[in-house]
N, C-alpha and C. Protein backbone atom coordinates (compact mmCIF):
# COMPACT_ATOMS: atom_id res chain seq x y z
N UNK A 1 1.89 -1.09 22.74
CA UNK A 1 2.13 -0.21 21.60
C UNK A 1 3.62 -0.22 21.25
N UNK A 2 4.19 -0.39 19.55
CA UNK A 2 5.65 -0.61 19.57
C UNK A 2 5.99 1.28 20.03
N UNK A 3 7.17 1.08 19.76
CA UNK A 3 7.96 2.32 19.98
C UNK A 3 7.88 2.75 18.67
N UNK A 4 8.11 4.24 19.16
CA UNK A 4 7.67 5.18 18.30
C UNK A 4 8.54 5.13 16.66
N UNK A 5 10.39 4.66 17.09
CA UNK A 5 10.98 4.64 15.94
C UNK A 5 10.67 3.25 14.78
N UNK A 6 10.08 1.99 15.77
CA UNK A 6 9.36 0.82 15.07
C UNK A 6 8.50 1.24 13.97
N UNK A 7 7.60 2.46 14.87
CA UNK A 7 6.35 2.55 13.67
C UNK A 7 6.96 3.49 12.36
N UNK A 8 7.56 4.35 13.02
CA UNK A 8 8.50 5.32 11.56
C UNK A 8 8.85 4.26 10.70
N UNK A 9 9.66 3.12 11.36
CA UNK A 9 10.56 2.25 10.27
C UNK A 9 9.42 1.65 9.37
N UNK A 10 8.05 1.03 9.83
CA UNK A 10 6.82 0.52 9.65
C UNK A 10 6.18 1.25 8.52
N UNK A 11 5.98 2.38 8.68
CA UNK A 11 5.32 3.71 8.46
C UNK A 11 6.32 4.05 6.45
N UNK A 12 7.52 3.98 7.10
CA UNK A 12 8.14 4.30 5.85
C UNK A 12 8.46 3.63 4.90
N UNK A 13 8.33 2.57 5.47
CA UNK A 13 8.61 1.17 4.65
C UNK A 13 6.98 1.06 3.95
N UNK A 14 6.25 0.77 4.54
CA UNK A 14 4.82 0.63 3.98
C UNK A 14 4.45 1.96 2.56
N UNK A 15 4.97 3.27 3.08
CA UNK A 15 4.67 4.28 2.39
C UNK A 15 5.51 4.20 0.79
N UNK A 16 6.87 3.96 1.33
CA UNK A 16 7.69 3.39 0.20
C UNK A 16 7.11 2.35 -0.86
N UNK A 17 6.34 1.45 -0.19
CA UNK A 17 5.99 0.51 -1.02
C UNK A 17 4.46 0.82 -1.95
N UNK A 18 4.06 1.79 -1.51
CA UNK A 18 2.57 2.18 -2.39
C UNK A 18 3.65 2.98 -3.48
N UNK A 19 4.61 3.48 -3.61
CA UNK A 19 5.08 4.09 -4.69
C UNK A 19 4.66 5.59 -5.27
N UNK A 20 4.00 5.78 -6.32
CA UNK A 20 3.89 7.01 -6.77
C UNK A 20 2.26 7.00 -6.61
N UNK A 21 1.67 6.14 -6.19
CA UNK A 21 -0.04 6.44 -5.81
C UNK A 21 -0.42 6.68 -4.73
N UNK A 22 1.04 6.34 -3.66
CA UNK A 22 0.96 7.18 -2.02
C UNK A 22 -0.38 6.84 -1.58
N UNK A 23 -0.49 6.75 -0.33
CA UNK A 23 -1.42 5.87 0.62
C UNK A 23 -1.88 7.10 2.04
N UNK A 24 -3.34 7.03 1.47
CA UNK A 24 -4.07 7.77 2.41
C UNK A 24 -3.59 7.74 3.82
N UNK A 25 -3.60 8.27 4.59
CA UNK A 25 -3.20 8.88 6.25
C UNK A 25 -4.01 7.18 7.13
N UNK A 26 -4.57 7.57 6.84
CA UNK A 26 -6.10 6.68 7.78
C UNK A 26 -5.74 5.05 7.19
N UNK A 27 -5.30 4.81 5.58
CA UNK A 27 -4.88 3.03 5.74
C UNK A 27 -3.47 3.43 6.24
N UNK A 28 -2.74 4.29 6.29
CA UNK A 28 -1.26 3.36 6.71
C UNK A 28 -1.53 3.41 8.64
N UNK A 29 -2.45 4.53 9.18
CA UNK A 29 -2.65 4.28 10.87
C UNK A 29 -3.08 2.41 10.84
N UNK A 30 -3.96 2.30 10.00
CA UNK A 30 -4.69 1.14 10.16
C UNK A 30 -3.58 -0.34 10.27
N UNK A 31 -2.87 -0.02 8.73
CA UNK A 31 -2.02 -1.07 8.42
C UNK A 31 -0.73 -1.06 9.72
N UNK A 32 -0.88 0.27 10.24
CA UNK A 32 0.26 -0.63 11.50
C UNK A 32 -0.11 -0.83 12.70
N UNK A 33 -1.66 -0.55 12.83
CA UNK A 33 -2.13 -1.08 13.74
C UNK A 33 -2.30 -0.07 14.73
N UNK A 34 -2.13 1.42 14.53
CA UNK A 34 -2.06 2.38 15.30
C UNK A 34 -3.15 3.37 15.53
N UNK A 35 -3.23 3.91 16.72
CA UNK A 35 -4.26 5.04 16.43
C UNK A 35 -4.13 5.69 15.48
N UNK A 36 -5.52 6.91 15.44
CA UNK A 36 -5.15 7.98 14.63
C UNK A 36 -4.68 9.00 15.06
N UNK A 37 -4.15 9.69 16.52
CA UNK A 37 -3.18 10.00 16.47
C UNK A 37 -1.71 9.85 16.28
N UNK A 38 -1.48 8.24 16.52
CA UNK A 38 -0.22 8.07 16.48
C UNK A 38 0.03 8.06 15.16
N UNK A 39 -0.74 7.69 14.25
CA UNK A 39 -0.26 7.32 13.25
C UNK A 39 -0.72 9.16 12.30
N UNK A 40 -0.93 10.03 12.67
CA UNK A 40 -0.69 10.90 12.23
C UNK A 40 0.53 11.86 12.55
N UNK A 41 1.02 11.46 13.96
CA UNK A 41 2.27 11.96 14.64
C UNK A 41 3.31 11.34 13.87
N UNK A 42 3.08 10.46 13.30
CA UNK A 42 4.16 9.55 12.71
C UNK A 42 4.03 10.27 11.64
N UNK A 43 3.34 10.10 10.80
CA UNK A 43 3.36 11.02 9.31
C UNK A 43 4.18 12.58 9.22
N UNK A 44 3.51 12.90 10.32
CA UNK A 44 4.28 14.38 10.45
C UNK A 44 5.96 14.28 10.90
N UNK A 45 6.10 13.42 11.28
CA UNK A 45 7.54 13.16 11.87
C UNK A 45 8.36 13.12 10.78
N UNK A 46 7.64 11.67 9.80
CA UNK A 46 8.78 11.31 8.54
C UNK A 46 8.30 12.68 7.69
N UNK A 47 7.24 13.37 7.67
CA UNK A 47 7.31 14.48 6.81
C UNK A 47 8.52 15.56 6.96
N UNK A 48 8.42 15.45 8.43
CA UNK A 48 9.75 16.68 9.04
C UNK A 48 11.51 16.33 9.28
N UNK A 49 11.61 15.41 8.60
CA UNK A 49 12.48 14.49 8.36
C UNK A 49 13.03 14.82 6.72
N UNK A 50 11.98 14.81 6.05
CA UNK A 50 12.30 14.97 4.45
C UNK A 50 12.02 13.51 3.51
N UNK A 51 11.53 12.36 4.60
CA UNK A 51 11.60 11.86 4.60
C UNK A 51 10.35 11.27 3.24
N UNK A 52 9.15 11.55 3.92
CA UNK A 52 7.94 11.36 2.91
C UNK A 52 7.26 13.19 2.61
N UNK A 53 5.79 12.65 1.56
CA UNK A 53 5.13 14.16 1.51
C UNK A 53 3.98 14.16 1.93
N UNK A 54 2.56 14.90 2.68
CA UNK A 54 1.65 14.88 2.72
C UNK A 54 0.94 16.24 2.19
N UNK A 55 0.07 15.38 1.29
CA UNK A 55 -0.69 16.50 0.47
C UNK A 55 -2.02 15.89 0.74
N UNK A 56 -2.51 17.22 1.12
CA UNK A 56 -4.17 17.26 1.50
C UNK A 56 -5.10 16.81 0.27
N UNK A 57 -6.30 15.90 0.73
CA UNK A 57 -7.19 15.49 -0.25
C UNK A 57 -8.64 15.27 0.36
N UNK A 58 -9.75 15.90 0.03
CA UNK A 58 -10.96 15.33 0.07
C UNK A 58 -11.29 13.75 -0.05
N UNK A 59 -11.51 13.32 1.05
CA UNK A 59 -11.47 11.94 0.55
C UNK A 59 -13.22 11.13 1.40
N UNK A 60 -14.45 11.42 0.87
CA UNK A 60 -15.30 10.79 1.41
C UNK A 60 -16.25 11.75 2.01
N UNK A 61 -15.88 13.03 1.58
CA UNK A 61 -16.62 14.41 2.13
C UNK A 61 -15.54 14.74 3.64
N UNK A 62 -14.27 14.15 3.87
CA UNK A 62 -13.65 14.50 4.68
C UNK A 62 -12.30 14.64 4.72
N UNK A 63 -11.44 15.33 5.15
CA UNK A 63 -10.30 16.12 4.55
C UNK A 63 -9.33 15.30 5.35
N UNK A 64 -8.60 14.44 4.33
CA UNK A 64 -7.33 13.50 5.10
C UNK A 64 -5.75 13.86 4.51
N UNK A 65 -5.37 13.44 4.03
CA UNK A 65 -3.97 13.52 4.07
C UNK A 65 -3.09 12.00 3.20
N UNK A 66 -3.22 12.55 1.77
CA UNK A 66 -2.24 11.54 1.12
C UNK A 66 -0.98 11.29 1.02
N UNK A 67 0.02 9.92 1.63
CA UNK A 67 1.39 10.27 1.98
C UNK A 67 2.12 9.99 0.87
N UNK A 68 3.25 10.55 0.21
CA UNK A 68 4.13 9.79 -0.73
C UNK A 68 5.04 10.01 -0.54
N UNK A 69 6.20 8.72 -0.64
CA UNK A 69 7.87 8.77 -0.38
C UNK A 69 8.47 10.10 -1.29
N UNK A 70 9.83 10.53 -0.53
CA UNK A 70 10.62 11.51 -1.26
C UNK A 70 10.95 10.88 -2.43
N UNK A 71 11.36 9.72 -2.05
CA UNK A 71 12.63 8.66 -2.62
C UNK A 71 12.10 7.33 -2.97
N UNK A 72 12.15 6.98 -4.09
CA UNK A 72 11.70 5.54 -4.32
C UNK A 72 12.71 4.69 -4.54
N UNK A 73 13.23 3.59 -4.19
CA UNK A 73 14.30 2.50 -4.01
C UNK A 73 14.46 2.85 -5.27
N UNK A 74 15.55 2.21 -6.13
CA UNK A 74 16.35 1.82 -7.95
C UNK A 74 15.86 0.58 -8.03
N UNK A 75 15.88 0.30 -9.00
CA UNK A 75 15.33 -1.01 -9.65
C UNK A 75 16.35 -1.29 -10.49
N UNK A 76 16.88 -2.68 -11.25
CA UNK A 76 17.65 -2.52 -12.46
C UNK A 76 17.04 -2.51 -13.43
N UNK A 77 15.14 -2.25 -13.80
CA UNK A 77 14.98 -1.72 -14.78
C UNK A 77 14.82 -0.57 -15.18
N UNK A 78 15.59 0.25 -14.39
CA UNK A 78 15.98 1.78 -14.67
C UNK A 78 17.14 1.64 -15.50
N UNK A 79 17.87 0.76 -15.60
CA UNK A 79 19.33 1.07 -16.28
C UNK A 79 18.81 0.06 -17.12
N UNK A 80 18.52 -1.13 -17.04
CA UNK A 80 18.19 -1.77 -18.33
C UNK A 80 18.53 -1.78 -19.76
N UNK A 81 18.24 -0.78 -20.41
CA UNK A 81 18.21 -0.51 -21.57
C UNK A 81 19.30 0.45 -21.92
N UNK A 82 20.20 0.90 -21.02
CA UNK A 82 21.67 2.22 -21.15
C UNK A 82 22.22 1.48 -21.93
N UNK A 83 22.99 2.00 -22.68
CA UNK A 83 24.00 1.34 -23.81
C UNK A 83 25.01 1.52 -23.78
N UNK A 84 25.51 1.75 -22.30
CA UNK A 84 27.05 1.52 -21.79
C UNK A 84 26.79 0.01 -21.35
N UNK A 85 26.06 -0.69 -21.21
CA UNK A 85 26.38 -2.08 -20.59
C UNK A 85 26.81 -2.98 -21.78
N UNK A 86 26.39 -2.48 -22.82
CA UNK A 86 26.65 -3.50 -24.04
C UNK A 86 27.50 -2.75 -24.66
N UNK A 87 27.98 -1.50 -24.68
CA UNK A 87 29.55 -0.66 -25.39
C UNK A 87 30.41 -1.47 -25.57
N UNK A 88 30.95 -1.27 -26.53
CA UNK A 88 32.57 -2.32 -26.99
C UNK A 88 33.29 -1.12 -26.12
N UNK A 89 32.92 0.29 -26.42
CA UNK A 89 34.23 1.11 -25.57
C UNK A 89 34.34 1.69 -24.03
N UNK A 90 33.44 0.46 -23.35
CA UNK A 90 33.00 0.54 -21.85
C UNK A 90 33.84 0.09 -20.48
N UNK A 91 35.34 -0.30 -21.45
CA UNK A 91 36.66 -0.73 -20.65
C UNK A 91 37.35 1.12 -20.56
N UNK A 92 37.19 1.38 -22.13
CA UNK A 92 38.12 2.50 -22.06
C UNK A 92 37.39 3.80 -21.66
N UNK A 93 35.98 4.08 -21.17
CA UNK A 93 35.34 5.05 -21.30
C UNK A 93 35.48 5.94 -19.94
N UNK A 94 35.76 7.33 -19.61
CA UNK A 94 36.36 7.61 -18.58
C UNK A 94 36.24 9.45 -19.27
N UNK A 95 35.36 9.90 -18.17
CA UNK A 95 35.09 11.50 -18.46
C UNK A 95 36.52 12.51 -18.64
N UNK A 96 37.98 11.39 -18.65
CA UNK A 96 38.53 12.20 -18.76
C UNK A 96 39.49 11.97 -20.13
N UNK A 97 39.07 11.13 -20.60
CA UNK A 97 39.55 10.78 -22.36
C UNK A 97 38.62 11.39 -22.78
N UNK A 98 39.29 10.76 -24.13
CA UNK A 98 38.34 11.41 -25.68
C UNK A 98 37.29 10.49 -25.46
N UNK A 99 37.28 9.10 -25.07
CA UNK A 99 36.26 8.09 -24.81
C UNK A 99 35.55 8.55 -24.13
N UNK A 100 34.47 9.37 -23.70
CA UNK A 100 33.61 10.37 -22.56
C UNK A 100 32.58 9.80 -22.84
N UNK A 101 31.87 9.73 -21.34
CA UNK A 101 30.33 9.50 -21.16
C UNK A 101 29.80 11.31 -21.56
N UNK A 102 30.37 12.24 -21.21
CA UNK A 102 30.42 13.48 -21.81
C UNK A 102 29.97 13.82 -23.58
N UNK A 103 30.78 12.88 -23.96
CA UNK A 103 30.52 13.36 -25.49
C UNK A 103 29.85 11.84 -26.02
N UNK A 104 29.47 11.31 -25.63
CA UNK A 104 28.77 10.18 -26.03
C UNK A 104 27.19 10.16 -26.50
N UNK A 105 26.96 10.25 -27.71
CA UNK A 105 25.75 10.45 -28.19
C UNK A 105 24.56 9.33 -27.87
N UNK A 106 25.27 8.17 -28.05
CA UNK A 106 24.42 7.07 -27.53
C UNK A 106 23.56 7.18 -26.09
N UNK A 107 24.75 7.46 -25.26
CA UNK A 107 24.16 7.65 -23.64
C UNK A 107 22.99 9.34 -23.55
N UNK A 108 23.70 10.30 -24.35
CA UNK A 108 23.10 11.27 -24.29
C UNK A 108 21.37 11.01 -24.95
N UNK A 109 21.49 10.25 -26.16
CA UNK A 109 19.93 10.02 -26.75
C UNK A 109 19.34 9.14 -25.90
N UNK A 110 19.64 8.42 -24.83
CA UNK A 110 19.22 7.44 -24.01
C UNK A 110 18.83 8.03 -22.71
N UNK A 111 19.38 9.06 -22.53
CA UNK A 111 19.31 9.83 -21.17
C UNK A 111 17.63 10.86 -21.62
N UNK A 112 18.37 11.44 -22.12
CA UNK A 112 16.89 12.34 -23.33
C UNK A 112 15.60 11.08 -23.58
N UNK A 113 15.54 10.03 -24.24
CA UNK A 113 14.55 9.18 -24.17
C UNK A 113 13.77 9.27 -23.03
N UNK A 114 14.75 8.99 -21.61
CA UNK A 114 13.89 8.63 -20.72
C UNK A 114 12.90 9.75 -20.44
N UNK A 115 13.44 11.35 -20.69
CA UNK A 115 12.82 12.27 -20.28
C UNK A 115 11.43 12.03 -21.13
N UNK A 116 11.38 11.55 -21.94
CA UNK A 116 10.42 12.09 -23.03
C UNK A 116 9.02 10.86 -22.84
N UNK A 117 9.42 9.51 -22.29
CA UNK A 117 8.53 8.65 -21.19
C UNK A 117 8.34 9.54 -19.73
N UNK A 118 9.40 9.99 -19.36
CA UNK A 118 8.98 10.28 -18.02
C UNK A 118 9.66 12.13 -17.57
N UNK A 119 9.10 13.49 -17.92
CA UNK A 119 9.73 13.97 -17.48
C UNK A 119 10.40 14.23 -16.19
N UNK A 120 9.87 13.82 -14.96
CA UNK A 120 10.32 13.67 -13.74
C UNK A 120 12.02 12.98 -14.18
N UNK A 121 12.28 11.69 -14.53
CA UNK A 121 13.17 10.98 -14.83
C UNK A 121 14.48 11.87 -14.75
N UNK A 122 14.34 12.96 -15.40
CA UNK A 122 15.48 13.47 -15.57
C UNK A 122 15.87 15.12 -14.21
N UNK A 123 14.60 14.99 -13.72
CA UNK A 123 15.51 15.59 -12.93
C UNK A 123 14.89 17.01 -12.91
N UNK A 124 14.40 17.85 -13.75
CA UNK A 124 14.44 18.92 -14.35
C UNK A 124 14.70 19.38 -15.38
N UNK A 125 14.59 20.62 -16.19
CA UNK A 125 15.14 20.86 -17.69
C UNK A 125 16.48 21.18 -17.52
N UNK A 126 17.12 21.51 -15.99
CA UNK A 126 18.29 22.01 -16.01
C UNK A 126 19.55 20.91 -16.31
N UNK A 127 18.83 19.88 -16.54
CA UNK A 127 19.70 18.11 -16.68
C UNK A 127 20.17 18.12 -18.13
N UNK A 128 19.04 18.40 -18.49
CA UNK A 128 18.32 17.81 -19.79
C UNK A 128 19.43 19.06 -20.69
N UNK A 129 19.11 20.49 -20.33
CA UNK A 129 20.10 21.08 -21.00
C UNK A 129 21.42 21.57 -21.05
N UNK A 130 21.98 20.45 -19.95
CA UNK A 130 23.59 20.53 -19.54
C UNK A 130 23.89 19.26 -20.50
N UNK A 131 23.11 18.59 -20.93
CA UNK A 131 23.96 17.79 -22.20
C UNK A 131 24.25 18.27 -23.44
N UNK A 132 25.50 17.21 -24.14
CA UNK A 132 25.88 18.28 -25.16
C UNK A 132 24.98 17.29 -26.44
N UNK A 133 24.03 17.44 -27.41
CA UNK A 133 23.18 16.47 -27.91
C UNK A 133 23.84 16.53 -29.09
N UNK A 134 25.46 16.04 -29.16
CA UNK A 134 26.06 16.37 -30.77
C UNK A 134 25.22 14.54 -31.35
């Protein structure tokens, strides 16, 4: 049997990779090859960590446990489309000139977009209404 911090690393890595559809209790014991205790000791571990979440689900007339990461890796098609990468004023731009990512309407309607595909994206409304939307 590996050691216990193998299967966490195993465990979190695997969980990480199902993404936002998070992976029943019972395939990730399976996928590392572990009992079902260990591999529920493990769940509870990275849960108590902060690490992943487990939320209870009926699954088959029997009550298991769906895991999903806190944290999902960045991608660069999260920034992709920001319109500081293509700015002519992206040499001089600096929160502490008049050139501000602060007062920048472009970045601000781009930041707001994403909310409106994804409200999670932004964070909360408390994001969303600390911009200034001139």
């Amino acid at each position: 049997m590996p050691k216990r911090n193998d299967l966490e690393q195993k465990a979190l890595h695997f969980v990480v990779g199902t993404g936002h559809e998070g992976v029943l209790q019972s395939e990730l014991w399976r996928e590392l090859g572990a009992s079902s205790r260990e591999g529920s000791r493990v769940a509870i571990k990275l849960e108590e960590k902060g690490l992943i979440r487990r939320e209870k689900e009926l699954q088959g007339g029997r009550w298991t446990y769906r895991l999903f990461p806190k944290r999902l890796p960045a991608s660069i098609e999260s920034i992709a489309d920001c319109p500081c990468l293509l700015c002519q004023d992206n040499a001089r731009c600096d929160p502490t000139t008049a050139i501000s990512p602060k007062s920048c309407l472009k970045l601000t309607e781009w930041i707001l977009s994403l909310g409106k595909e994804d409200p999670a994206a932004l964070g909360g409304d408390s994001f969303a209404q600390g911009l200034d939307p001139r």
